[in-house]
Protein backbone atom coordinates (compact mmCIF):
# COMPACT_ATOMS: atom_id res chain seq x y z
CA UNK A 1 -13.86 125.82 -41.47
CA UNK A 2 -10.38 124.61 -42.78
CA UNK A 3 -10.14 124.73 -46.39
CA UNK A 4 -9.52 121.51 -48.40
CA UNK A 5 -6.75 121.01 -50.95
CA UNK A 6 -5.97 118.24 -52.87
CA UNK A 7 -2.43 118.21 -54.25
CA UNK A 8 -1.40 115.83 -57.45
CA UNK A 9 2.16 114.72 -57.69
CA UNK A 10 2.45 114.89 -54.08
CA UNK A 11 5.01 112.01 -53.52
CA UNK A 12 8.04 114.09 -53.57
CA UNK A 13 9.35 117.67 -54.10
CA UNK A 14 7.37 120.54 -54.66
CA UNK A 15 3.86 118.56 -54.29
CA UNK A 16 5.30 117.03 -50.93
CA UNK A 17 6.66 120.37 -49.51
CA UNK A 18 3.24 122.03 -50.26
CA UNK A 19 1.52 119.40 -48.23
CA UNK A 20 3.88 119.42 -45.75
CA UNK A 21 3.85 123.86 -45.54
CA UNK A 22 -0.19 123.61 -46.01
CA UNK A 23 -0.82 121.02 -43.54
CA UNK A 24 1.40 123.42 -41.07
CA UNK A 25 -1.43 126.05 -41.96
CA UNK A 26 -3.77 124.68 -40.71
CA UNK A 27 -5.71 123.39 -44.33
CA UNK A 28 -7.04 119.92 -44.58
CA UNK A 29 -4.40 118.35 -47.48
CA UNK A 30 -4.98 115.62 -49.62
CA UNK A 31 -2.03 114.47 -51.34
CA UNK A 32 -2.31 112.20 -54.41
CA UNK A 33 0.27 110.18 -56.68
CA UNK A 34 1.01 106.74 -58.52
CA UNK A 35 3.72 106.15 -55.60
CA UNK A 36 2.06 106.11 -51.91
CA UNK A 37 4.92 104.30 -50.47
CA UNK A 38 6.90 107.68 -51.03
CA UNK A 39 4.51 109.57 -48.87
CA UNK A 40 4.56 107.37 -45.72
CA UNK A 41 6.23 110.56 -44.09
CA UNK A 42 3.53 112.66 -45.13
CA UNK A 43 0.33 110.26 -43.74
CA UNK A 44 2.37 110.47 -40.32
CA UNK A 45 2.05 114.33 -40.39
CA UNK A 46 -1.61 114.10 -41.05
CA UNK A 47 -1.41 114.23 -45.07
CA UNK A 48 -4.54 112.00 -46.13
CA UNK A 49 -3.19 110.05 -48.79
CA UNK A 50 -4.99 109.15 -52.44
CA UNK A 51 -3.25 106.51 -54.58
CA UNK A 52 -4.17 108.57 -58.32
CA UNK A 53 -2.80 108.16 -61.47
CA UNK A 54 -3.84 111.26 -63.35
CA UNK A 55 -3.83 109.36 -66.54
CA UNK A 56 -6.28 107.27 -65.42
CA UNK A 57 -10.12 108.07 -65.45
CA UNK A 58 -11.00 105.46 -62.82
CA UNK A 59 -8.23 106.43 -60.39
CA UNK A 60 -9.62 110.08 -61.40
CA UNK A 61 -13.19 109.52 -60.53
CA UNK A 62 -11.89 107.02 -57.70
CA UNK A 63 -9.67 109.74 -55.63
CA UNK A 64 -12.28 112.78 -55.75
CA UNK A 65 -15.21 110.57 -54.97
CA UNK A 66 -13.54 109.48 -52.02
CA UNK A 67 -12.28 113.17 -50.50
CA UNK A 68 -15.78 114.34 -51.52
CA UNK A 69 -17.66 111.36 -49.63
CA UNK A 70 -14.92 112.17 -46.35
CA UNK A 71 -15.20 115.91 -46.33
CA UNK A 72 -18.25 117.16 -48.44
CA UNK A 73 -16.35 119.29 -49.76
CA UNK A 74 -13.17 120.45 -51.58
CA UNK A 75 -11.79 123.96 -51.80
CA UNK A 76 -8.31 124.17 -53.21
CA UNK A 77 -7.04 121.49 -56.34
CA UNK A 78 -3.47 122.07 -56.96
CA UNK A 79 -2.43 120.30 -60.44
CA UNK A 80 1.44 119.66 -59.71
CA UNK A 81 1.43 116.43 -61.36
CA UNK A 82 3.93 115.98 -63.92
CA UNK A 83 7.32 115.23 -65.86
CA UNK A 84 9.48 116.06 -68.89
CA UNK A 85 9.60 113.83 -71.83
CA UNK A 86 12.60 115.74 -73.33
CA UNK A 87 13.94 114.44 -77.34
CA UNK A 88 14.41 116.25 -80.74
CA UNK A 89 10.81 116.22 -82.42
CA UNK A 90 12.09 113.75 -85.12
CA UNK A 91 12.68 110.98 -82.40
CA UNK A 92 10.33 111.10 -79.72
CA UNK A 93 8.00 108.46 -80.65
CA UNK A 94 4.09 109.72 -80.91
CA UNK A 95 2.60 107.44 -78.08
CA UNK A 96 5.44 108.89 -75.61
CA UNK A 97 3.89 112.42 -77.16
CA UNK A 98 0.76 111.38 -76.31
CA UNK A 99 1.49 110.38 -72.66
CA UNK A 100 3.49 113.67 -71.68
CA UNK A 101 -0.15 115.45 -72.79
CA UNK A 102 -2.01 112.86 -70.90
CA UNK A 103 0.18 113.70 -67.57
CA UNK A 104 0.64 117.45 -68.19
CA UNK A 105 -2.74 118.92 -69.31
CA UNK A 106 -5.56 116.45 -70.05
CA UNK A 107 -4.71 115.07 -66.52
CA UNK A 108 -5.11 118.55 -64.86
CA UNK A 109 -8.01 118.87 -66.91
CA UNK A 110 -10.00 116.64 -65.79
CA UNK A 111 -9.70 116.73 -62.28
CA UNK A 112 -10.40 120.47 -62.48
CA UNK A 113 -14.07 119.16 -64.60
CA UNK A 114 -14.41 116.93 -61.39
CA UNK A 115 -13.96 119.57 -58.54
CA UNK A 116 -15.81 122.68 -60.27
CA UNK A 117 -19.28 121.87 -59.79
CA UNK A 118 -18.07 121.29 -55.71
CA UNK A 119 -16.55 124.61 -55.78
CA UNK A 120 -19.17 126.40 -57.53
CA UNK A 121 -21.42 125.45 -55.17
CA UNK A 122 -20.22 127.00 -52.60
CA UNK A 123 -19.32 130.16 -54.84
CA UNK A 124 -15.55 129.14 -54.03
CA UNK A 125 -12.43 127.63 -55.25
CA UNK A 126 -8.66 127.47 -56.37
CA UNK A 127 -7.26 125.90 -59.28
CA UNK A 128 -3.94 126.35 -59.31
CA UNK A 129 -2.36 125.22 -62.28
CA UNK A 130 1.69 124.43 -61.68
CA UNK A 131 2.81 124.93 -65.54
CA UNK A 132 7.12 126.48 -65.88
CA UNK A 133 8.65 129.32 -67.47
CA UNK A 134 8.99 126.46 -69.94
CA UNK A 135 6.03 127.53 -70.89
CA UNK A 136 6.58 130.69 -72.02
CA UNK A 137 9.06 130.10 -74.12
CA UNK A 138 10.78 126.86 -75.71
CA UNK A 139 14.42 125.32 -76.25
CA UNK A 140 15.41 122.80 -78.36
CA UNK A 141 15.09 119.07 -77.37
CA UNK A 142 12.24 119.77 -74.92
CA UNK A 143 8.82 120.31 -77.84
CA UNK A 144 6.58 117.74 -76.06
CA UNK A 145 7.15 119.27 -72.54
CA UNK A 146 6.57 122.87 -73.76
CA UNK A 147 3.88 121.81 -75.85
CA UNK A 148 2.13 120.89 -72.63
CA UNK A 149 3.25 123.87 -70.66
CA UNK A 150 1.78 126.33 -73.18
CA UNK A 151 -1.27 124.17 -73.79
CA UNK A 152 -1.98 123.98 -69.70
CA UNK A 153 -0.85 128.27 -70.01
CA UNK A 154 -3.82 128.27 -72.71
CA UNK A 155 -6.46 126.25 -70.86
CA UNK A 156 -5.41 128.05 -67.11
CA UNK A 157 -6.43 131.43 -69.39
CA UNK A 158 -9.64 129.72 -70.79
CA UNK A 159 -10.51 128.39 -67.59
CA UNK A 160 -10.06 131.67 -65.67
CA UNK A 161 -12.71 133.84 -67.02
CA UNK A 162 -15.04 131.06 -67.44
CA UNK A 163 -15.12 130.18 -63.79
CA UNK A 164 -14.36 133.98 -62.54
CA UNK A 165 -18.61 134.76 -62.20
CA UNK A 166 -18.81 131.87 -59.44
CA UNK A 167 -16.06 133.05 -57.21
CA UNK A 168 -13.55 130.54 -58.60
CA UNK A 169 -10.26 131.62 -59.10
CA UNK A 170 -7.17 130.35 -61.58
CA UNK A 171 -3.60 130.72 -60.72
CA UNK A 172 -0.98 129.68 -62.63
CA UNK A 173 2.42 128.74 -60.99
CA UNK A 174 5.58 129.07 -63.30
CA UNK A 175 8.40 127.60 -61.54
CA UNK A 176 12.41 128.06 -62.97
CA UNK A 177 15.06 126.18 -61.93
CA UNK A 178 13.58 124.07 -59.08
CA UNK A 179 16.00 120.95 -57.39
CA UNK A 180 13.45 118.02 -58.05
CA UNK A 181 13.57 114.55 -59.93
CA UNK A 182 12.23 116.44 -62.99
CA UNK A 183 15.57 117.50 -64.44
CA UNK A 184 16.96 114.03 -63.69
CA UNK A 185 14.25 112.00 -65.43
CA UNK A 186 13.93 114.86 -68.14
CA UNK A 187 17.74 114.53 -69.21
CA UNK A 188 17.47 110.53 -68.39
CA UNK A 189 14.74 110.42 -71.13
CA UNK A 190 16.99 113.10 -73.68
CA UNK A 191 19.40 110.50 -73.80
CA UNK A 192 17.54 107.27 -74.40
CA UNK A 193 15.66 109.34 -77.18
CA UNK A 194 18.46 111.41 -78.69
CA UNK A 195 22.12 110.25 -77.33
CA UNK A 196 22.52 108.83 -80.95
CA UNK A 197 22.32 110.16 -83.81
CA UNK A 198 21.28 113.16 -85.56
CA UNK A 199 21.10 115.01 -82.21
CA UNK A 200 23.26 113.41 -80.17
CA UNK A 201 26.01 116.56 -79.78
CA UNK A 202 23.61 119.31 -78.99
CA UNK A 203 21.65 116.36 -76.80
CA UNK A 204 25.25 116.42 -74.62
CA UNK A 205 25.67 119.25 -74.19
CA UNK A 206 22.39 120.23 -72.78
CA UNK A 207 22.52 117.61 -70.52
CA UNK A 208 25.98 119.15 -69.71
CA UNK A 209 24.58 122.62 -68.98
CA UNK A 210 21.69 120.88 -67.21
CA UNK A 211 24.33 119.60 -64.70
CA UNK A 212 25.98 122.50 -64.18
CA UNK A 213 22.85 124.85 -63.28
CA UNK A 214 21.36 121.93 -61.37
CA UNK A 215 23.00 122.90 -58.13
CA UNK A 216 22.35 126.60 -58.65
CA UNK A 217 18.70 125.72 -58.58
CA UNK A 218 15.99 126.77 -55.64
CA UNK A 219 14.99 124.27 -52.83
CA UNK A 220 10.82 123.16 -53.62
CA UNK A 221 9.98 125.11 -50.53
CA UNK A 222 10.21 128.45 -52.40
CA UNK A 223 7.74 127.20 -54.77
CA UNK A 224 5.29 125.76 -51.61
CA UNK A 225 5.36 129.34 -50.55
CA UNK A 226 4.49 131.03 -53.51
CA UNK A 227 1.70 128.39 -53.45
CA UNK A 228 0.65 129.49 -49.99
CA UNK A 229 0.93 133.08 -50.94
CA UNK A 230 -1.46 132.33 -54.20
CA UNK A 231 -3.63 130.31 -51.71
CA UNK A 232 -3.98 132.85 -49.02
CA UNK A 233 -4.77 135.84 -50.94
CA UNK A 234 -7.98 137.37 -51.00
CA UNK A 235 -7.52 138.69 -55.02
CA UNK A 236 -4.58 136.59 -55.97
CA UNK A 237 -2.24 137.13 -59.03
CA UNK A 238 -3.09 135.38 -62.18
CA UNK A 239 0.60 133.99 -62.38
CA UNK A 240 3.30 133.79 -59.91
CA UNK A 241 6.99 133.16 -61.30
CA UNK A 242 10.19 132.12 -58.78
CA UNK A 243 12.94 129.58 -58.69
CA UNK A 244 16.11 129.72 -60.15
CA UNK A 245 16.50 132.18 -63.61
CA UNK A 246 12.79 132.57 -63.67
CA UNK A 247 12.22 136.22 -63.35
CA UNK A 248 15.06 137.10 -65.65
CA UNK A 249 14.33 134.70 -68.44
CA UNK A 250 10.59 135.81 -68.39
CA UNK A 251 11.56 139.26 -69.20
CA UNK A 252 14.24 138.52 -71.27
CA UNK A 253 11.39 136.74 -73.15
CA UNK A 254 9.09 139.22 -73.16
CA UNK A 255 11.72 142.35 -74.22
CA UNK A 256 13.42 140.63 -76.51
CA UNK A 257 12.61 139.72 -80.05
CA UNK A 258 12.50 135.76 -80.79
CA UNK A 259 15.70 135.47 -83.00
CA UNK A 260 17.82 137.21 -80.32
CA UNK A 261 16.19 135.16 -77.53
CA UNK A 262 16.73 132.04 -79.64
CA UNK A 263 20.36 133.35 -80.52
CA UNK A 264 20.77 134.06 -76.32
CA UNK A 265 19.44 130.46 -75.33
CA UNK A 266 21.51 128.68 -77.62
CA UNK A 267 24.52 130.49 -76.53
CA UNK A 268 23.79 129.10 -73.24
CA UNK A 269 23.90 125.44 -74.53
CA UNK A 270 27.01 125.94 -75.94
């Protein structure tokens, strides 16, 4: 029987090439997000398409009671939803705080309280978590994005050993440098919260450097395969890491202690 995934965030890059590569696979792939006009494309390759908002419980409860009613089933949730509110601590207002957690872990949260009683019903299932390198370690101008990325690191950790005795695995996706909108509305949302001020000259120049290592940056589809990889194997990895920088700066991170890694990213800044 084809396994069934249900993809957040699936109206453009990585979410949309995972449908696409999945669907190509033969799974069954539902792929959710606020903006269905942007997946037109997709519902012509056979993508069933969800209108979600994963900040919204009825849109929540909406989405999976719908797959569950068409397929009886669901096998696979990949949480890819998500975005970058990026501003110095000091000027990020709390509500915009409090939205980037909404979107980046208590969304993902609660679709994964949804689809585990499915799953562990059939002593099967996938979470897969798509968190960053971001959230490993943390630069400056970015604290309510890595915030979220460790918090969803923390929960995927939780989560994995208290679903691992019904044949439910969790797989955490760290993604580096990846050519999506994120970097675009990330920076976008840096300088409406810290172009003035304070911050304002380190605020430049990281969206300087941001330009610069943009085009250096990996095409989604090497993150839809590491998916597929995570998917397809029969004892799969508890995190995979690729795109742009992300191998390096993860064990640059982990041999390196904090002041010289903070002293090494800052250099990059400039």
């Amino acid at each position: 029987m084809n396994k069934v995934v249900l993809i957040t965030g699936a109206s453009a890059g990585m979410g949309k090439e995972t449908a696409k590569l999945l669907l190509q696979h033969g799974f069954t792939v539902y792929g959710a997000a606020r903006r269905i006009e942007n997946m037109k494309d997709l519902a012509m390759l056979g993508v069933k398409i969800l209108r979600m908002d994963v900040t919204d419980e009825e849109s929540i409860v909406n989405g999976i009671h719908q797959l569950i009613a068409t397929e009886g089933r669901i096998d696979i949730l990949i949480n890819n939803a998500g975005f970058g509110s990026y501003g110095a601590l000091e000027d990020v207002p709390i509500p915009d705080a409090r939205y980037q957690m909404e979107v980046n872990v208590f969304g993902p949260a609660r679709l994964s309280q949804l689809v585990i009683p499915y799953m562990r019903k059939n002593q099967y299932g996938k979470i897969l978590n798509i968190s960053s390198i971001g959230g490993k370690f943390a630069m400056p101008l970015g604290g309510w994005y890595h915030a979220s990325k460790f918090a969803l690191e923390g929960l995927s950790d939780s989560l994995r050993n208290e679903l691992k005795p019904f044949g439910i695995d969790v797989i955490v996706i760290e993604p580096g440098g990846v050519k999506t909108e994120w970097a675009g509305v990330a920076m976008d949302n840096l300088m409406k919260t810290s172009g003035k001020g304070f911050y304002q000259s380190i605020a430049r120049k990281f969206v300087e450097q941001t330009g610069i290592i943009e085009p250096k940056s990996a095409e989604p589809m090497v993150i839809a395969q590491l998916i597929l990889k995570a998917i397809l194997a029969k004892k799969p990895k508890i995190r995979y890491a690729g795109g742009y920088l992300a191998t390096p700066l993860l064990l640059l991170k982990k041999l390196l202690p904090d002041r010289i890694f903070d002293y090494f990213m800052m250099n990059q800044i400039g």
